[in-house]
N, C-alpha and C. Protein backbone atom coordinates (compact mmCIF):
# COMPACT_ATOMS: atom_id res chain seq x y z
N UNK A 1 108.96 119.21 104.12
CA UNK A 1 110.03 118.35 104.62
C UNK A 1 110.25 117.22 103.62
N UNK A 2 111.86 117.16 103.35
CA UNK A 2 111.85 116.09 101.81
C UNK A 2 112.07 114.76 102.57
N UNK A 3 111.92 113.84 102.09
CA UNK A 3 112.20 112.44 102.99
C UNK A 3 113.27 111.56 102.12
N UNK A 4 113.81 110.48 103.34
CA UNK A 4 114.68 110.13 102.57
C UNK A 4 114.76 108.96 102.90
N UNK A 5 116.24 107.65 102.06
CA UNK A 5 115.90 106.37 102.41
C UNK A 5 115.60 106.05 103.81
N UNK A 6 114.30 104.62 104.11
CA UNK A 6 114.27 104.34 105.54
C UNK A 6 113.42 105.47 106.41
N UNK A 7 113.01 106.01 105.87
CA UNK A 7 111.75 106.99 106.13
C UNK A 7 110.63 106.30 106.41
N UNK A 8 109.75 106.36 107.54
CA UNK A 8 108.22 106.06 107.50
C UNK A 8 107.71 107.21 106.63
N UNK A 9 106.49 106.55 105.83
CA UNK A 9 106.24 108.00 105.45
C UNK A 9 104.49 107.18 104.79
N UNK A 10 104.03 107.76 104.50
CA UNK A 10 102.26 107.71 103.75
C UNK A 10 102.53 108.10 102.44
N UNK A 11 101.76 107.47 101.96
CA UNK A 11 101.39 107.41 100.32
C UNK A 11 100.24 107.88 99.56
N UNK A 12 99.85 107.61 98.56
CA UNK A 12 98.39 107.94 98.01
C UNK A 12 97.94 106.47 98.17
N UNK A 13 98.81 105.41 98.16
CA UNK A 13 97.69 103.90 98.71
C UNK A 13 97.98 103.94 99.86
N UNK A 14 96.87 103.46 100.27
CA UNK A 14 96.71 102.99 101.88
C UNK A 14 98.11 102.34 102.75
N UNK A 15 97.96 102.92 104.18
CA UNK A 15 98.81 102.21 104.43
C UNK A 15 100.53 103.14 105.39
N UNK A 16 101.21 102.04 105.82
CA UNK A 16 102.22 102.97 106.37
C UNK A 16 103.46 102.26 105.13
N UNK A 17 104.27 102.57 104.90
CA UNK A 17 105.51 102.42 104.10
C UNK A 17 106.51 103.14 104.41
N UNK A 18 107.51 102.36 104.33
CA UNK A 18 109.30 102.80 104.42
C UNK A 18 109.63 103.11 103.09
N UNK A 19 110.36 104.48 102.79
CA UNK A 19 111.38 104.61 101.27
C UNK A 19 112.60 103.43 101.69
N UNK A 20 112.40 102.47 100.00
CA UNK A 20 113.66 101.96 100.04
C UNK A 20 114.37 102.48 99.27
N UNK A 21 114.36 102.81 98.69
CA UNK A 21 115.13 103.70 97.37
C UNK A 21 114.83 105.26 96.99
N UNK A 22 115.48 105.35 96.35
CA UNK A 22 115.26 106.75 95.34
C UNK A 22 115.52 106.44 93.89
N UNK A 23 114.49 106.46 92.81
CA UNK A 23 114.91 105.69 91.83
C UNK A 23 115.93 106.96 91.25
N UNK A 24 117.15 107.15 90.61
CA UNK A 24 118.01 108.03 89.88
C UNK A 24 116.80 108.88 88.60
N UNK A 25 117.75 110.11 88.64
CA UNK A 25 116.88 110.84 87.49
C UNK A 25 117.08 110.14 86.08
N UNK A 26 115.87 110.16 85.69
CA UNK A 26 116.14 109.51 84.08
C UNK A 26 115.06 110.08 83.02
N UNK A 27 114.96 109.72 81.90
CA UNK A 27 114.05 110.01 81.14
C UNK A 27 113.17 109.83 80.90
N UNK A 28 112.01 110.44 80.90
CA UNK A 28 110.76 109.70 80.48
C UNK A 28 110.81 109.07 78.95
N UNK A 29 110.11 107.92 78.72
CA UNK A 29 109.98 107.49 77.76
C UNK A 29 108.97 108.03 76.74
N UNK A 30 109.58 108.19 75.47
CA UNK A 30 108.72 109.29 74.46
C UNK A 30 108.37 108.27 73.75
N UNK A 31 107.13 108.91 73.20
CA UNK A 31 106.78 108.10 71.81
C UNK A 31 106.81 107.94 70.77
N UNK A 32 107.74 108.94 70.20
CA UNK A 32 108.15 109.19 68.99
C UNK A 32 109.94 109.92 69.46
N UNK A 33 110.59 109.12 68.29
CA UNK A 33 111.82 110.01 68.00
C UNK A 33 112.12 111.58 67.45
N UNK A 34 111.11 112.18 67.38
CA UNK A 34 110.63 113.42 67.39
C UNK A 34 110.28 113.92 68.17
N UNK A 35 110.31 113.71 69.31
CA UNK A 35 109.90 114.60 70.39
C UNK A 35 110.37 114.87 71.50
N UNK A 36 110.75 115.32 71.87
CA UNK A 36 112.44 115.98 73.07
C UNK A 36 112.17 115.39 74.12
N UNK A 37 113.16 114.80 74.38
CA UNK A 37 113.74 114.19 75.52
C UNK A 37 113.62 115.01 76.81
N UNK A 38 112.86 114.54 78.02
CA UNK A 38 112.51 115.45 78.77
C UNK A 38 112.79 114.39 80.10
N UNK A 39 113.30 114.83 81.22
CA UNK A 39 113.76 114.16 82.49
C UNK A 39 112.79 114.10 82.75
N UNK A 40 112.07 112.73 84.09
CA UNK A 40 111.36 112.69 84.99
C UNK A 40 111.37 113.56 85.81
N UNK A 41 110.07 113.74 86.33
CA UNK A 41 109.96 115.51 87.08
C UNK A 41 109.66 114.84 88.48
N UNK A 42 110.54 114.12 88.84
CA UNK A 42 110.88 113.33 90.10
C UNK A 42 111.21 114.35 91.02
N UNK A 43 111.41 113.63 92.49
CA UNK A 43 112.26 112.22 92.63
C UNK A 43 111.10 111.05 92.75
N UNK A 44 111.48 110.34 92.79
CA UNK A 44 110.51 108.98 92.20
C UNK A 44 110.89 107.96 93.31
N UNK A 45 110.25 107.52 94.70
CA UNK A 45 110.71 106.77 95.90
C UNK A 45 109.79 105.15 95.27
N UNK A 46 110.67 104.29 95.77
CA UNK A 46 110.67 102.71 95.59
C UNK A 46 110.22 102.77 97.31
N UNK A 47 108.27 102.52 97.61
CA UNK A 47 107.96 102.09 98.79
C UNK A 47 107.96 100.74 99.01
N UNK A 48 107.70 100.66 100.41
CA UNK A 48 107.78 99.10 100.75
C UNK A 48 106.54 99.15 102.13
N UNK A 49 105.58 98.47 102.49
CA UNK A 49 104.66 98.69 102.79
C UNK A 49 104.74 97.69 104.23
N UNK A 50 104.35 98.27 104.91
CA UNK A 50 104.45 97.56 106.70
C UNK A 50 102.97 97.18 106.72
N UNK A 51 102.27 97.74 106.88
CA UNK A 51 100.78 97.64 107.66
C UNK A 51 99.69 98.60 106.67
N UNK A 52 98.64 98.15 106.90
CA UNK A 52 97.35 98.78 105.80
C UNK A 52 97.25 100.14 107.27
N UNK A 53 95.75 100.89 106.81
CA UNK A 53 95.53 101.93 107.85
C UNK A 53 94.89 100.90 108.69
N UNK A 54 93.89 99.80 108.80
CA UNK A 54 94.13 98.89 110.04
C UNK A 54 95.25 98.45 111.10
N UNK A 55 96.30 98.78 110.57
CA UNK A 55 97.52 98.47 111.32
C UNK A 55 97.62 96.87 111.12
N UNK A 56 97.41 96.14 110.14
CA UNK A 56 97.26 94.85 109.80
C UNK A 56 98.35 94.65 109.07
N UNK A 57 99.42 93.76 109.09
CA UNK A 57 100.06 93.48 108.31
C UNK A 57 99.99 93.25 106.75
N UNK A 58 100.46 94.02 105.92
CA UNK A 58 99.86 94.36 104.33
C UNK A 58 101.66 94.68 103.87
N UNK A 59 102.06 93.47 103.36
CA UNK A 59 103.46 93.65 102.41
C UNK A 59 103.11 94.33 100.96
N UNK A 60 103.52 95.32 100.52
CA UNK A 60 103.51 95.79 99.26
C UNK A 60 104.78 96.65 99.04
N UNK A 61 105.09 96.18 97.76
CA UNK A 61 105.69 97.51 97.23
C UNK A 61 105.41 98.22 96.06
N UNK A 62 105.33 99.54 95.74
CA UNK A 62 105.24 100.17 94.64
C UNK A 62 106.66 101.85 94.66
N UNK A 63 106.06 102.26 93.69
CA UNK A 63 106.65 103.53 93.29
C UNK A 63 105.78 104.79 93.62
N UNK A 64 106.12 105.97 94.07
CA UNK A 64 105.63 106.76 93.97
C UNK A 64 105.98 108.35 93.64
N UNK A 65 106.03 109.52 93.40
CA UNK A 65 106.38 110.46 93.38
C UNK A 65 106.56 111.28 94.33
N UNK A 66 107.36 111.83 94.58
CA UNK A 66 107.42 113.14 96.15
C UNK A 66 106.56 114.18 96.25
N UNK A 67 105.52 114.30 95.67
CA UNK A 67 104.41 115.32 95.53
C UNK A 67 103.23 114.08 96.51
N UNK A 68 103.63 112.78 96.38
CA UNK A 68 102.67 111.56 97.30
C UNK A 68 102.93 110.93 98.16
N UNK A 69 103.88 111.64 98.91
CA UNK A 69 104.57 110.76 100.03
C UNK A 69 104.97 111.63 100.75
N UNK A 70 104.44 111.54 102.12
CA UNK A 70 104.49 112.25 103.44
C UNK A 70 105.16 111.90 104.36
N UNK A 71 105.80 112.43 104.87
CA UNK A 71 106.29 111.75 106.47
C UNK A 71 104.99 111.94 107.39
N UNK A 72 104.90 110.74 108.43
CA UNK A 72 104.22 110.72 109.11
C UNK A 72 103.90 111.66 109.83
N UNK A 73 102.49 111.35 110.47
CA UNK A 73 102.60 112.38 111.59
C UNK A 73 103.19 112.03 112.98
N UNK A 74 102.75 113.04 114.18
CA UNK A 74 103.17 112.60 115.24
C UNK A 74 102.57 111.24 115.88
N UNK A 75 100.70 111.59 115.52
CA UNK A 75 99.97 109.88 115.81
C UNK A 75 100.91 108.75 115.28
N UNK A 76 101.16 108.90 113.79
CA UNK A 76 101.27 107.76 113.17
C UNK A 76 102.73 107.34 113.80
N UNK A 77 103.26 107.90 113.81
CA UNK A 77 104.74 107.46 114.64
C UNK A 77 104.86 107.07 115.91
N UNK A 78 103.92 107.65 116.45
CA UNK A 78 103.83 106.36 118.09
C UNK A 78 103.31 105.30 118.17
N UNK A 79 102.24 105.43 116.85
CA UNK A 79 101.55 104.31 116.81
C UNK A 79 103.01 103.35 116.00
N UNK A 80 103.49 103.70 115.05
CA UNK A 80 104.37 102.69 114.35
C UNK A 80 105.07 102.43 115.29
N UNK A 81 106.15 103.01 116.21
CA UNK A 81 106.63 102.72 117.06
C UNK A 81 106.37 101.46 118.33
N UNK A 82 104.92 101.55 118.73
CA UNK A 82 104.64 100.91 118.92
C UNK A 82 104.24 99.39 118.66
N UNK A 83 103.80 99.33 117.26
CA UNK A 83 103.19 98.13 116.54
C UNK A 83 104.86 97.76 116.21
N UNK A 84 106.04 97.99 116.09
CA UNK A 84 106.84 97.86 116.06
C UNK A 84 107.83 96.97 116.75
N UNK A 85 107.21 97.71 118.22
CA UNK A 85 108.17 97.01 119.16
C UNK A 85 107.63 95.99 119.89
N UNK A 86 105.94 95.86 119.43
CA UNK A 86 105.32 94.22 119.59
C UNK A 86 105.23 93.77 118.92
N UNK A 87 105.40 93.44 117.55
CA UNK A 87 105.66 92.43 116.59
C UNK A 87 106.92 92.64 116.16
N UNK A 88 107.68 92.04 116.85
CA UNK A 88 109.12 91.66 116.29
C UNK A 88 109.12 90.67 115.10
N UNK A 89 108.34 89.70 115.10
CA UNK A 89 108.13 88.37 113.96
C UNK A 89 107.82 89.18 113.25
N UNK A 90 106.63 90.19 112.66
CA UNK A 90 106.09 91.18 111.46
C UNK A 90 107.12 91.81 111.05
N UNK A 91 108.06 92.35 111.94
CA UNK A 91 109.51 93.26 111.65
C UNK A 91 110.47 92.44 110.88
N UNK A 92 110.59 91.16 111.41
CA UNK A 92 111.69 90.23 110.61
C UNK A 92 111.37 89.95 109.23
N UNK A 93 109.74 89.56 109.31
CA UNK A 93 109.04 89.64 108.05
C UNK A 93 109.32 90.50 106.61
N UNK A 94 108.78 91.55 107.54
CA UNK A 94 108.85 93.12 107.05
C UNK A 94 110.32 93.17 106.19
N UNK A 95 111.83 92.97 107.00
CA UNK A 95 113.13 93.23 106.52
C UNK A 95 113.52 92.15 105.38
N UNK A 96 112.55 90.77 105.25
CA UNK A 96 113.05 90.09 104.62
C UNK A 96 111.82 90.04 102.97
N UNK A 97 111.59 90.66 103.16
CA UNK A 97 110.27 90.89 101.82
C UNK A 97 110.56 91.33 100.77
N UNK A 98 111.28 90.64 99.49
CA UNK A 98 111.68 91.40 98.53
C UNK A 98 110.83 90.93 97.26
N UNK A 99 110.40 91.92 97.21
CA UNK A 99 109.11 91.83 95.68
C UNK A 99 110.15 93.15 94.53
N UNK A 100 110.79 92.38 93.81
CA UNK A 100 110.98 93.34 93.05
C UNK A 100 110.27 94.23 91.93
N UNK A 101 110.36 95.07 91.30
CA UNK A 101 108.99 96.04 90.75
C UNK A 101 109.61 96.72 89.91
N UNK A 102 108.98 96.00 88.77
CA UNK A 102 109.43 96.44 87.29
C UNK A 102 108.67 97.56 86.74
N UNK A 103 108.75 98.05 85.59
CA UNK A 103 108.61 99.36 85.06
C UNK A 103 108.30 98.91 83.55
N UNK A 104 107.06 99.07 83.29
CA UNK A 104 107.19 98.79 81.79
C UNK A 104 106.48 99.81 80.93
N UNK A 105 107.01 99.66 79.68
CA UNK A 105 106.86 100.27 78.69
C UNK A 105 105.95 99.79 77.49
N UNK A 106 104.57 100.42 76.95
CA UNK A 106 103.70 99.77 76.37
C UNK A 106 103.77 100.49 75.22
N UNK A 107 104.28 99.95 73.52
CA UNK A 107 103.70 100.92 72.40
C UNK A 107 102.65 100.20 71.80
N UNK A 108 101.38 100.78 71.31
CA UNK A 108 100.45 100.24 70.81
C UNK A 108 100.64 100.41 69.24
N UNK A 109 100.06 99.63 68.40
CA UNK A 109 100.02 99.23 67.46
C UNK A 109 98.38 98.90 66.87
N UNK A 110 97.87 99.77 65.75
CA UNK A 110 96.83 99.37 64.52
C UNK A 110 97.50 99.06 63.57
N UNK A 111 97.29 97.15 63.97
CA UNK A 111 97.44 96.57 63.11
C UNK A 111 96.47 95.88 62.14
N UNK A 112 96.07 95.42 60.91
CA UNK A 112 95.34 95.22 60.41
C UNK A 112 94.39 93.97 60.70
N UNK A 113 95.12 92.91 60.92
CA UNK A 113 94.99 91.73 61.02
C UNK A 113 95.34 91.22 62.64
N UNK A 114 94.95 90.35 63.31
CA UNK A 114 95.23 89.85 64.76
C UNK A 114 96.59 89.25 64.16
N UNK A 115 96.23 88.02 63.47
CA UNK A 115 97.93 87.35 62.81
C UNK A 115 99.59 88.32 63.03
N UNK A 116 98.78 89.56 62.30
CA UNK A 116 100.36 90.64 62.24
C UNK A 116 100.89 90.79 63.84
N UNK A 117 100.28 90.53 64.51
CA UNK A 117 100.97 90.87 66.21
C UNK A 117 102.10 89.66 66.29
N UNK A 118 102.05 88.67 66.03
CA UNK A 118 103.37 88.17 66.14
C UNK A 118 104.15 88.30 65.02
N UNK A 119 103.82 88.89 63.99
CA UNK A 119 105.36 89.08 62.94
C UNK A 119 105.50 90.44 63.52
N UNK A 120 104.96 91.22 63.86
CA UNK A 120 105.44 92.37 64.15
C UNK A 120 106.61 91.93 65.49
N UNK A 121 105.87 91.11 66.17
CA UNK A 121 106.91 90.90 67.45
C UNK A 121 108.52 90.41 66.92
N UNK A 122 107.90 89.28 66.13
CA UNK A 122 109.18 88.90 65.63
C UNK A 122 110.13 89.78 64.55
N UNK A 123 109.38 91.00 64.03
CA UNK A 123 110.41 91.90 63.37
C UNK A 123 111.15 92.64 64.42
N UNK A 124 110.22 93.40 65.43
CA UNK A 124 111.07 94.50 65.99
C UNK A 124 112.04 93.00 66.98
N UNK A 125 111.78 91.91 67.25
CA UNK A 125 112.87 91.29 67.76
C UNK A 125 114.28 90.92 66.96
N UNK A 126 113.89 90.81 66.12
CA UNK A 126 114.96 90.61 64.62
C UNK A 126 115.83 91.78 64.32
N UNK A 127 115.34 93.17 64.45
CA UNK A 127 116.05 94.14 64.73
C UNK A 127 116.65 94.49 65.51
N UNK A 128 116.29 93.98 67.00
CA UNK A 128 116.68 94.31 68.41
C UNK A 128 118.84 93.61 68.58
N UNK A 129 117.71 92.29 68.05
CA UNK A 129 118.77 91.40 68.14
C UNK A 129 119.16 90.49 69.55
N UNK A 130 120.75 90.63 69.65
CA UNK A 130 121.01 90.49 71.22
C UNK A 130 120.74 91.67 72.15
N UNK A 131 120.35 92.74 71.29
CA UNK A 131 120.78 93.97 72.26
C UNK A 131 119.93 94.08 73.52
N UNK A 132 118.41 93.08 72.97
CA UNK A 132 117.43 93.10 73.60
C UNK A 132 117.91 92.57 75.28
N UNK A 133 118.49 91.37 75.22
CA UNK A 133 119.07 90.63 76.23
C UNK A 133 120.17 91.82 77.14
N UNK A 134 121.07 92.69 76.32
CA UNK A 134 122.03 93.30 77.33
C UNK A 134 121.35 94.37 77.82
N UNK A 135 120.34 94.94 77.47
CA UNK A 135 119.30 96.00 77.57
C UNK A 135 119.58 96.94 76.58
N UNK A 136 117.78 97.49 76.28
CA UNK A 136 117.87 98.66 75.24
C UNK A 136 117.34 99.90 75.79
N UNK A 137 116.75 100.85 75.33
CA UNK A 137 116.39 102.19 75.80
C UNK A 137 115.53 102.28 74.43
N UNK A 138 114.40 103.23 75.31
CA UNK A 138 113.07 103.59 74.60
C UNK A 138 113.66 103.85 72.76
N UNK A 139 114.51 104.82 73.19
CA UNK A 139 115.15 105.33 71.68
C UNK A 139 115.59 103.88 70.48
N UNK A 140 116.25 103.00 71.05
CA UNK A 140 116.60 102.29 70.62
C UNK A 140 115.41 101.40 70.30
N UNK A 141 114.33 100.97 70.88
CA UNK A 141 112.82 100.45 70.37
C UNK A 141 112.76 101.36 69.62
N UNK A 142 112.74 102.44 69.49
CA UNK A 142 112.01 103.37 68.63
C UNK A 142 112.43 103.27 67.29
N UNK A 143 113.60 102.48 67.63
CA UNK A 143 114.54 103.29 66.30
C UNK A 143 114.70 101.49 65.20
N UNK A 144 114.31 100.77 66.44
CA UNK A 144 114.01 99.16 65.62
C UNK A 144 112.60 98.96 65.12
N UNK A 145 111.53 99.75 65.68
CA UNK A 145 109.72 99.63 65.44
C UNK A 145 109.86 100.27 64.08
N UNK A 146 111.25 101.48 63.77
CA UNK A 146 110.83 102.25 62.22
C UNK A 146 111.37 101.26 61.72
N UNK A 147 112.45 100.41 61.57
CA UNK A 147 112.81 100.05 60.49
C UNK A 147 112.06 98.20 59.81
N UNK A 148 110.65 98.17 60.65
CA UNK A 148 109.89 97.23 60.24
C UNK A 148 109.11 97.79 59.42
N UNK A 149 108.45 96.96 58.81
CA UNK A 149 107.20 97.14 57.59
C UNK A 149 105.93 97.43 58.61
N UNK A 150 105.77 97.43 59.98
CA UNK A 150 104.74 97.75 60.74
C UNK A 150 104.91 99.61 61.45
N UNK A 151 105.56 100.15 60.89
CA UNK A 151 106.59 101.41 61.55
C UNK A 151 105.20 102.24 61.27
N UNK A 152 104.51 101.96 60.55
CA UNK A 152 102.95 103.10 60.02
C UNK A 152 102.05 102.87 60.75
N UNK A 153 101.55 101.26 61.65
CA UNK A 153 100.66 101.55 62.39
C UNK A 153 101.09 101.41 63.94
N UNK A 154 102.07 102.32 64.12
CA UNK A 154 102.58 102.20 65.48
C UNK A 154 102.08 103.93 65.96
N UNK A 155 101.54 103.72 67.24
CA UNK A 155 100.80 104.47 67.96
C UNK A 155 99.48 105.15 67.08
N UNK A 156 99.06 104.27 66.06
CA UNK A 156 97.73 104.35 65.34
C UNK A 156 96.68 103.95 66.00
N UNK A 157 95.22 104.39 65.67
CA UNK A 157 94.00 104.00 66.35
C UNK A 157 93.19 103.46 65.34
N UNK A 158 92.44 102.53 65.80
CA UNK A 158 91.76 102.09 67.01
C UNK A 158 93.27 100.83 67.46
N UNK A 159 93.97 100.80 68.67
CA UNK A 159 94.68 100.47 68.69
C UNK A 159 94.08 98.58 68.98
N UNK A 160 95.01 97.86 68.41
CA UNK A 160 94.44 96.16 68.53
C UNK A 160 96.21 95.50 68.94
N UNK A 161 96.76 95.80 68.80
CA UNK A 161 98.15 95.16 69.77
C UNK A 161 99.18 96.36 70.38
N UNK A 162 99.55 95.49 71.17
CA UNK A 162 100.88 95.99 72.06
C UNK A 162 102.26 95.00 72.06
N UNK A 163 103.06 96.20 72.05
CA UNK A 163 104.44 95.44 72.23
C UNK A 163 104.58 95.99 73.52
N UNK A 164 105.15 95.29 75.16
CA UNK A 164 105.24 95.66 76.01
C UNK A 164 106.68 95.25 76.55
N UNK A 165 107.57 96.31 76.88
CA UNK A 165 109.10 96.09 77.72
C UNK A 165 108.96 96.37 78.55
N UNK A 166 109.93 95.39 79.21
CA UNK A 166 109.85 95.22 80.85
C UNK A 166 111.44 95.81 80.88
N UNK A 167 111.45 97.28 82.18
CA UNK A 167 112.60 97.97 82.58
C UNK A 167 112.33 96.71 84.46
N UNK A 168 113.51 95.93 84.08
CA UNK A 168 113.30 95.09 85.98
C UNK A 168 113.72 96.24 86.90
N UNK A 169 113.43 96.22 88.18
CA UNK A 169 114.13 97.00 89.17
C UNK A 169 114.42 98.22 88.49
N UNK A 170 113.53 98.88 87.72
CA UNK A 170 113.95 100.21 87.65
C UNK A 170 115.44 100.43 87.46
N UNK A 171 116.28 99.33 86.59
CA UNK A 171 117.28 100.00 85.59
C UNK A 171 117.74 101.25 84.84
N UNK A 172 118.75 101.68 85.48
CA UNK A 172 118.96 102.89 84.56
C UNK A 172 120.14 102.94 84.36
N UNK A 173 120.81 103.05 82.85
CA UNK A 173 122.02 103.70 82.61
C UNK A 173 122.04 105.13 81.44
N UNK A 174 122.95 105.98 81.83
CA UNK A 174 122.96 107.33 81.53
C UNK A 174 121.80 107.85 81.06
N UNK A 175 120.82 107.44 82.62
CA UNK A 175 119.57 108.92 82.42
C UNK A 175 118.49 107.78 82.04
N UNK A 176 119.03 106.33 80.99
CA UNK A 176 118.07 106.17 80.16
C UNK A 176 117.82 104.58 80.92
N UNK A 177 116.28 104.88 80.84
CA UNK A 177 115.36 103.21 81.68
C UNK A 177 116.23 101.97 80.18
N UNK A 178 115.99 100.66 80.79
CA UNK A 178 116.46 99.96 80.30
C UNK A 178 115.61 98.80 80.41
N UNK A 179 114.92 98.33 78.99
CA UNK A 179 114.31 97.20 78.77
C UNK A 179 115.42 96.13 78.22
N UNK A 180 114.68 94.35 79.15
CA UNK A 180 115.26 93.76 78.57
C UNK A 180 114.03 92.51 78.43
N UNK A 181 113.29 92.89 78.42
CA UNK A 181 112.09 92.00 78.36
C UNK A 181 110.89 92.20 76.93
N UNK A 182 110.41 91.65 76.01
CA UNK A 182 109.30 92.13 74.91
C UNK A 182 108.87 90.90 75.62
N UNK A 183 107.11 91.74 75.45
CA UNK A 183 105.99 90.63 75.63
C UNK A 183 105.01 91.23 74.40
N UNK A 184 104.39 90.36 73.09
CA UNK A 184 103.45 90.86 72.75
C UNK A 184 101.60 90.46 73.16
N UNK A 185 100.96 91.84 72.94
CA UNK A 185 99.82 91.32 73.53
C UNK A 185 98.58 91.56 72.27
N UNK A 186 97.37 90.86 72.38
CA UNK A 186 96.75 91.36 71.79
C UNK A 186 95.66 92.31 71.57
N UNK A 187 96.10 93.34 72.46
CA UNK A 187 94.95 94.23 72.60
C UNK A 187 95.59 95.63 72.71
């Protein structure tokens, strides 16, 4: 049975959760511009979390895949039903809880020196440009990380930095996630 928005349904974390979404089909992000572009082997549900298996009030949201998300059973639905229709205040709670839940994208980098993690940041930003701000797509990092002087130790080992993009709210235009965030890290 496939489920759909506004669904009670169970997860692989604990807990009861509503689908708020369905994130759209898109691409997984590759690591090289050499290597084929392949769709998410979705559908990919945006949960939102009511109660732990205590039946305790537990706000969360995450993502999960449809191979991890169940519709309830018959217990769990009388019981929700119930915990439902005596906490009206938890319900108002519940409808007004917005944690939004970003998606990010990590390429690692052997770089020689700790120092090189911020010129590297500041090259692939120098390349990015504004584009960074209107949003980019994996391809488009990919295609600003070659044209730095750091393009050789990207996805090299023993890895010592990361460049990390933030896709907000699971952004997508045509197919493709959309970063508009670089954070560099040092590890």
């Amino acid at each position: 049975m496939s489920v759909k928005k506004n669904d009670w349904v169970r997860s692989y974390s604990a807990g009861v959760w509503r689908v708020s979404a369905e994130v759209p089909a898109h691409f997984e992000p590759r690591a090289s511009l050499h290597e084929p572009k392949e769709l998410y082997d979705g559908p990919l549900f945006i949960l939102k979390r009511i109660v732990n298996n205590k039946w305790k009030k537990a706000f969360a949201v995450e993502t999960a895949h449809a191979a991890f998300v169940k519709p309830l059973n018959k217990a769990d639905t009388k019981k929700l039903e119930t915990f439902l229709s005596q906490n009206a205040d938890v319900v108002v709670e519940f409808e007004a809880y917005d944690h939004p839940l970003d998606s990010i994208l990590n390429i690692g980098f052997a770089l020689k020196r700790k120092s090189d993690r911020a010129k590297l940041q500041n090259a692939v930003a120098q390349e990015l440009g504004k584009e960074l701000e209107e949003g980019v797509t994996c391809d488009q990092i990919l295609r600003a990380i070659a044209k730095t002087p750091y393009a050789e130790f990207c996805g090299e080992a023993p890895q010592s930095a990361t460049l990390q993009f933030v896709n907000c709210g699971h952004e997508i235009r045509r197919r493709e996630l959309i970063y508009r965030k670089m954070v560099g890290l040092d590890f």
